[in-house]
C-alpha atoms as a PDB file:
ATOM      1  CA  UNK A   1     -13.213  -0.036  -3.016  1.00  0.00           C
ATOM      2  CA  UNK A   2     -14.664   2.163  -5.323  1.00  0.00           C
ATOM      3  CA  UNK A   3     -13.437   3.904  -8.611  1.00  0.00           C
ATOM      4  CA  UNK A   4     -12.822   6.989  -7.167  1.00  0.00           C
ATOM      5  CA  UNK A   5      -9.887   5.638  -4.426  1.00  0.00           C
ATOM      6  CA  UNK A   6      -8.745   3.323  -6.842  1.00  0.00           C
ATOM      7  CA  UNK A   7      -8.051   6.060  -9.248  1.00  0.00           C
ATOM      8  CA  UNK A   8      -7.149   8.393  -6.283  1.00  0.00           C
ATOM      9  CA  UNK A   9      -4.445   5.720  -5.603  1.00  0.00           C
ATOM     10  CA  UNK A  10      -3.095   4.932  -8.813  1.00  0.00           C
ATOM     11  CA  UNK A  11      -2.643   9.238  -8.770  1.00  0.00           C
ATOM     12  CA  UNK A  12      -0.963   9.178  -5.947  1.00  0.00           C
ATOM     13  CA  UNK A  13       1.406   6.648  -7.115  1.00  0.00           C
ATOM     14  CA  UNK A  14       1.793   7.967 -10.795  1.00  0.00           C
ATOM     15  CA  UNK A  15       2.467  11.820  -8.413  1.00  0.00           C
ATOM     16  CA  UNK A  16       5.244   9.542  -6.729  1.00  0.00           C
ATOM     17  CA  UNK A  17       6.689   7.995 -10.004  1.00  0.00           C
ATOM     18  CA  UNK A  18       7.179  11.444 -11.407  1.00  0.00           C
ATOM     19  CA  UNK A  19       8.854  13.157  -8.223  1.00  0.00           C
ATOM     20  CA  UNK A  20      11.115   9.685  -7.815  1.00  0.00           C
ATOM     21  CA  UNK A  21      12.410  10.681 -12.012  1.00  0.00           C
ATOM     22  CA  UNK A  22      13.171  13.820 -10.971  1.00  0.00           C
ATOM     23  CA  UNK A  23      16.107  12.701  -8.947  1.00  0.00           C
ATOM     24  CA  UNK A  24      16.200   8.934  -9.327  1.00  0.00           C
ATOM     25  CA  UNK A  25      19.136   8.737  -6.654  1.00  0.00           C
ATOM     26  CA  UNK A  26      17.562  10.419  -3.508  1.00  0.00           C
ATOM     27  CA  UNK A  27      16.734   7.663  -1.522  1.00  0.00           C
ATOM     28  CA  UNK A  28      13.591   9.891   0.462  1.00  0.00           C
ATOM     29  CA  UNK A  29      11.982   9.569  -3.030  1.00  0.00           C
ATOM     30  CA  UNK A  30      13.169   5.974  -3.629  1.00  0.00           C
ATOM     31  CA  UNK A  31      11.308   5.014  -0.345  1.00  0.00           C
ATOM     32  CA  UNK A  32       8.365   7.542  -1.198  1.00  0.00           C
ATOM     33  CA  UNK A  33       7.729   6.000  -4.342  1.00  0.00           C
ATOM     34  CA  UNK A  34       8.265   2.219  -3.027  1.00  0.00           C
ATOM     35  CA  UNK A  35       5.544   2.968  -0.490  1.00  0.00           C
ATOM     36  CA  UNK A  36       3.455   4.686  -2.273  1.00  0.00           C
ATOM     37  CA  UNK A  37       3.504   1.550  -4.693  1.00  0.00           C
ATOM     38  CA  UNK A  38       3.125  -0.775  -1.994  1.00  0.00           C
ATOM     39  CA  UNK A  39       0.126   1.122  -0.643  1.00  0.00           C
ATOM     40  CA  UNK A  40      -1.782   0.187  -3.491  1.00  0.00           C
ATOM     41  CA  UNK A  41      -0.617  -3.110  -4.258  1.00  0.00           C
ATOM     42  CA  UNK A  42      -1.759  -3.537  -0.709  1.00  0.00           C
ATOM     43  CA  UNK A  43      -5.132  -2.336  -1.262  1.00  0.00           C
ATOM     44  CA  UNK A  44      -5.752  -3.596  -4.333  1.00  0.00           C
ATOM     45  CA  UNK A  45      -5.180  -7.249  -3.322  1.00  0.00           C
ATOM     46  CA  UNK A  46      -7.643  -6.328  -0.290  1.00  0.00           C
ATOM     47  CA  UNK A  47     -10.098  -5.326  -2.846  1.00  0.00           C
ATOM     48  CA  UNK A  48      -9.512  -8.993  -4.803  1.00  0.00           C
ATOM     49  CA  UNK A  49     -10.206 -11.271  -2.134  1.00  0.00           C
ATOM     50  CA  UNK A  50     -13.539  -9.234  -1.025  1.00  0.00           C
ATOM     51  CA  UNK A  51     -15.459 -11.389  -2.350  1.00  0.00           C
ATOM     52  CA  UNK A  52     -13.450 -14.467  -1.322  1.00  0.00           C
ATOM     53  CA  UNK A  53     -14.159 -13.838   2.271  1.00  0.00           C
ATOM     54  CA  UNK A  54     -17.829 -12.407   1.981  1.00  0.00           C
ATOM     55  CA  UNK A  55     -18.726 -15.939   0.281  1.00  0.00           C
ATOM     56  CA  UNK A  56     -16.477 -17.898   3.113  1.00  0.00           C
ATOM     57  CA  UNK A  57     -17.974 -19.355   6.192  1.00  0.00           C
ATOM     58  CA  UNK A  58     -17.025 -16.865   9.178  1.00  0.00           C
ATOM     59  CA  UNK A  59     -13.935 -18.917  10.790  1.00  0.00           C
ATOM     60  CA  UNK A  60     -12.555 -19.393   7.383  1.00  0.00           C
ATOM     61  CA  UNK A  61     -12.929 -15.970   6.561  1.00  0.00           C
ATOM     62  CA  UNK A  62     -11.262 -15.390  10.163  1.00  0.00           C
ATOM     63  CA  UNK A  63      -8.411 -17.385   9.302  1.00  0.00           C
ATOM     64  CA  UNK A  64      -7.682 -16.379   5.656  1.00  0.00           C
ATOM     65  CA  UNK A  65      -8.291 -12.480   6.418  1.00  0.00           C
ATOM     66  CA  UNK A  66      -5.175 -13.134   9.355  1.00  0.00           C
ATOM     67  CA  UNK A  67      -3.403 -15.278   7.210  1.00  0.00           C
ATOM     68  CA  UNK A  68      -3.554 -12.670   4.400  1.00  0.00           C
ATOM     69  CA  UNK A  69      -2.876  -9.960   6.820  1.00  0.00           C
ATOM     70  CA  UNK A  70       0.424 -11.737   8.000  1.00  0.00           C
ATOM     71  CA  UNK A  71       1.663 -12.309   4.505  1.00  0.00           C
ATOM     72  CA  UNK A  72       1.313  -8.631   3.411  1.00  0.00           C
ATOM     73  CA  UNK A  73       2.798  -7.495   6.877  1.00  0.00           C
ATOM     74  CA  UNK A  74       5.986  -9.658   6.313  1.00  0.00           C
ATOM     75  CA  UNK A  75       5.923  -8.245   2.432  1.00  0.00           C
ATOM     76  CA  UNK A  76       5.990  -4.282   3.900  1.00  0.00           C
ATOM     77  CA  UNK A  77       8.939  -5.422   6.748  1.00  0.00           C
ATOM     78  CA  UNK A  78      10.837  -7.146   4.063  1.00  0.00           C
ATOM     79  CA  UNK A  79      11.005  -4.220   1.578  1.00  0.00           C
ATOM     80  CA  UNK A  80      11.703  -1.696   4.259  1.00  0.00           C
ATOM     81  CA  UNK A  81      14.665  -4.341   5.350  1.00  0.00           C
ATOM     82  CA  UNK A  82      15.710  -4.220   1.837  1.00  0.00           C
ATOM     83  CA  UNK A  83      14.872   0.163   1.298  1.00  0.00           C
ATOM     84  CA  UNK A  84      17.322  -0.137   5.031  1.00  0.00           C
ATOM     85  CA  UNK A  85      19.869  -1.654   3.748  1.00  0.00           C
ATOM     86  CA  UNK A  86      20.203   0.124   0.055  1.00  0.00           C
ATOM     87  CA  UNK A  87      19.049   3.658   0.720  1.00  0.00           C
ATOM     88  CA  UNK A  88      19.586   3.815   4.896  1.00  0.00           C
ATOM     89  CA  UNK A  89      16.716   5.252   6.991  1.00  0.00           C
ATOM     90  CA  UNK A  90      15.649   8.056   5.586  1.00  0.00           C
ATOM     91  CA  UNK A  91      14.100   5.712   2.854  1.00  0.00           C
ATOM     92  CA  UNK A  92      12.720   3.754   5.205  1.00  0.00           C
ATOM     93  CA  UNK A  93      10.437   6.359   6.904  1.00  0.00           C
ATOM     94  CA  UNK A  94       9.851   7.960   3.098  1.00  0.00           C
ATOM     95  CA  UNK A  95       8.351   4.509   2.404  1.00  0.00           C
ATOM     96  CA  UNK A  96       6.034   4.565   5.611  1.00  0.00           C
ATOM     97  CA  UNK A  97       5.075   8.152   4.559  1.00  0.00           C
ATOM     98  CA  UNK A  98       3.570   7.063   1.112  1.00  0.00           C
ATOM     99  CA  UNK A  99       2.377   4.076   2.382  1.00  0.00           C
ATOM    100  CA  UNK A 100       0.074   5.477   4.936  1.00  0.00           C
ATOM    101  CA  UNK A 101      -0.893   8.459   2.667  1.00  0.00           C
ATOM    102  CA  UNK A 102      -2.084   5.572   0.186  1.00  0.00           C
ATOM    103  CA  UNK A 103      -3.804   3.742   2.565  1.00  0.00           C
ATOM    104  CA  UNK A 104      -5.553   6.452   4.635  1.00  0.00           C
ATOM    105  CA  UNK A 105      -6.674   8.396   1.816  1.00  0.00           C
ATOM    106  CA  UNK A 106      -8.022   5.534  -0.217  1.00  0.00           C
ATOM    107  CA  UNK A 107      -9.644   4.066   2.729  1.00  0.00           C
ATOM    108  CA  UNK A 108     -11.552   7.185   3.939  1.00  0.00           C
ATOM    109  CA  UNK A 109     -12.208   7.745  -0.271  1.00  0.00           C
ATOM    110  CA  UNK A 110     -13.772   4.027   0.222  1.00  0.00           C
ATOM    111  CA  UNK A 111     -15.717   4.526   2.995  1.00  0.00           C
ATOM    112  CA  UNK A 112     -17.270   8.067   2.282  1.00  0.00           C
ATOM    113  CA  UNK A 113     -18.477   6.519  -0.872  1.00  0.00           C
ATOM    114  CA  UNK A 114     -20.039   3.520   0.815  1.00  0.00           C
ATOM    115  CA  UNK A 115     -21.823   6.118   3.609  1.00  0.00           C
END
């Protein structure tokens, strides 16, 4: 990941921050801005282990990128249990909204840089 998505990101979440203090009791921006967040917390411990698992052997890598993949998964499900239970479902989809803006953009930023 290169400066330009990981500054793209931390925008996006600092643009999601701002609309969420506009009206800190909607709970559409509640979920936008706790997805948005996630979204990069997501990315950014993708872009920490990078090296991890280019200097791993390839079945370790193999079973430490699934490993790591199942831990962030059951992170995401158990804040959108918690965003469905607090805010209802409207938050919920809010959250999947900025969390797939924050991952697509930052990942097509990543790879347009790299190409």
């Amino acid at each position: 990941m290169r400066r330009t998505a990981v500054g793209f990101g931390l925008l996006v979440v600092g643009l999601a921050v701002v609309v969420w203090l506009l009206a800190p009791a909607d709970p559409v921006r509640i979920g936008l801005m706790a997805g948005t967040a996630a979204g990069f917390v997501n990315l950014t411990m993708l872009w920490l282990r990078r090296d991890a698992m280019v200097q791993a052997n390839l079945v370790r890598a193999a079973v430490g990128m699934q490993v790591n993949f199942f831990a962030r998964m059951a992170v995401l499900v158990l804040v959108l249990l918690i965003l469905q239970r607090l805010v209802g479902t409207s938050g919920d989809i809010a959250f999947l909204g900025g969390f797939l803006v924050v991952e697509a953009v930052v990942l097509i930023l990543s790879v347009k840089e790299q190409g």
